[in-house]
Protein backbone atom coordinates (compact mmCIF):
# COMPACT_ATOMS: atom_id res chain seq x y z
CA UNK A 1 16.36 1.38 7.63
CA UNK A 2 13.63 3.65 8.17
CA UNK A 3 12.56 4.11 5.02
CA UNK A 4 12.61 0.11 4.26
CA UNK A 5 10.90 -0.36 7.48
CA UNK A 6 7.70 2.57 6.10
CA UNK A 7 8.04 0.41 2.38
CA UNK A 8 7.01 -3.03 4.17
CA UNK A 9 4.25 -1.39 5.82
CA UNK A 10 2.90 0.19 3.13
CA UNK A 11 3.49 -3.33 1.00
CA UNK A 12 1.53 -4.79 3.56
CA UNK A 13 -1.20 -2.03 4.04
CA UNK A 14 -1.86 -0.97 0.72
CA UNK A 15 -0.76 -4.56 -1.04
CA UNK A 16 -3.69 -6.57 0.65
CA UNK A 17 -6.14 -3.62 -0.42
CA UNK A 18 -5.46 -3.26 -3.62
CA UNK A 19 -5.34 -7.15 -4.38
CA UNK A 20 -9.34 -7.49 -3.57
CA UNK A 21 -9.48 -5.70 -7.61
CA UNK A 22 -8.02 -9.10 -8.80
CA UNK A 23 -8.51 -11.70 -6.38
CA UNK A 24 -12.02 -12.89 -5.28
CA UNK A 25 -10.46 -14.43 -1.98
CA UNK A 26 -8.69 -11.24 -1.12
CA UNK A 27 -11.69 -9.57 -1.55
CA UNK A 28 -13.97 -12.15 0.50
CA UNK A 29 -10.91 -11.97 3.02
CA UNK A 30 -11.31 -7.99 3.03
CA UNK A 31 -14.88 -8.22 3.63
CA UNK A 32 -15.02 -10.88 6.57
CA UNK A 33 -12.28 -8.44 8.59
CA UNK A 34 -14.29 -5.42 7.80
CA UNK A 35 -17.68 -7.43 9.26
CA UNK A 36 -15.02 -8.61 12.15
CA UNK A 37 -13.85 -5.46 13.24
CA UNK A 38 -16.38 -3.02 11.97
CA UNK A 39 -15.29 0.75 12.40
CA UNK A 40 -12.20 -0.89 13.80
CA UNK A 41 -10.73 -2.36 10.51
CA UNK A 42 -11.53 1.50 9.04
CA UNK A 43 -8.80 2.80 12.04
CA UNK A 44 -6.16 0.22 11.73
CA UNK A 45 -5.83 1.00 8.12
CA UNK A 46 -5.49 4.56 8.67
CA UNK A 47 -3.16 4.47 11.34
CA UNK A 48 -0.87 1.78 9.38
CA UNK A 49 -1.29 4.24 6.07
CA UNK A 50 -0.41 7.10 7.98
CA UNK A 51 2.81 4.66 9.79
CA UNK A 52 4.27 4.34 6.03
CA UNK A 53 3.64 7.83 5.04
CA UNK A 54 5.91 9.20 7.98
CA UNK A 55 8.45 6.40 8.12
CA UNK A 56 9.11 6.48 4.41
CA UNK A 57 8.78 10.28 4.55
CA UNK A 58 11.59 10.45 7.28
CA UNK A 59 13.39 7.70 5.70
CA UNK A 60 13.98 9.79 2.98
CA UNK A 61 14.50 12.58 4.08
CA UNK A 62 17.24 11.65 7.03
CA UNK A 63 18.67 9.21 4.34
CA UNK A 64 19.91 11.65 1.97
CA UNK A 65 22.36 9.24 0.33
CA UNK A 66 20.47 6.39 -1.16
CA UNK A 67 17.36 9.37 -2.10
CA UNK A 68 16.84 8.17 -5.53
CA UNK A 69 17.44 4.68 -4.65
CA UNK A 70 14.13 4.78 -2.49
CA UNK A 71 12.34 7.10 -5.10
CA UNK A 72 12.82 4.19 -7.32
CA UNK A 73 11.62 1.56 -4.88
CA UNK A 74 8.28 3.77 -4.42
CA UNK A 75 7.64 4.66 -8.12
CA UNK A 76 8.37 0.33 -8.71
CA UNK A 77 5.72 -0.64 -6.56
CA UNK A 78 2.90 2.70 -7.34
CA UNK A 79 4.03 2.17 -10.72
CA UNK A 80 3.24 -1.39 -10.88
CA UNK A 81 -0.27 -1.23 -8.81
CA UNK A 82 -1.17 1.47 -11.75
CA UNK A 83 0.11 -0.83 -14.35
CA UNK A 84 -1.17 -4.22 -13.47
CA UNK A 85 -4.19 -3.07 -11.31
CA UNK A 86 -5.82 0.01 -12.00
CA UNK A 87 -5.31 0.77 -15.62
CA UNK A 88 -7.22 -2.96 -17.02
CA UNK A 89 -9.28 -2.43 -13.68
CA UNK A 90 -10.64 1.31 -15.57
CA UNK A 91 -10.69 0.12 -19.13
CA UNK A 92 -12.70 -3.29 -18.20
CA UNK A 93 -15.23 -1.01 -17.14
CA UNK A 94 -15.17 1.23 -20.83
């Protein structure tokens, strides 16, 4: 439950900043709450990436039976942001 709870935080967190590479309204959306909450914004997203970083990190390690079943939820969703966002993000720019 831990673990699950770190994963839709970090869906969340890292989801909504990683769609402004392929959505002009994300992005537009992105840039009105960091002009709304100036050095603010910067804080809430570290504190929410650090919240999935320990809760996922604890989730997996005090949930030593479903390990690989969470390793494989986390390389799904990195995998995919690589995939589908980074990779034609880099070679659009070659």
């Amino acid at each position: 439950m831990i673990f699950l709870l770190g994963l839709h935080v970090m869906i969340f967190n890292e989801g909504f900043v990683m769609l402004r590479h392929v959505s002009p309204i994300a992005r537009q959306l992105r840039e009105e709450l960091i002009k709304d909450w100036g050095d603010q914004w910067q804080q809430i997203h570290s504190t929410l990436d650090w919240l999935w970083i320990v809760l996922v990190a604890l989730g997996m390690f005090l949930d030593n039976g479903h390990r690989w079943h969470d390793l494989a939820l986390l390389s799904l969703f990195w995998g995919s942001a690589v995939l589908f966002i980074y990779v034609p993000m880099w070679t659009k720019d070659t």
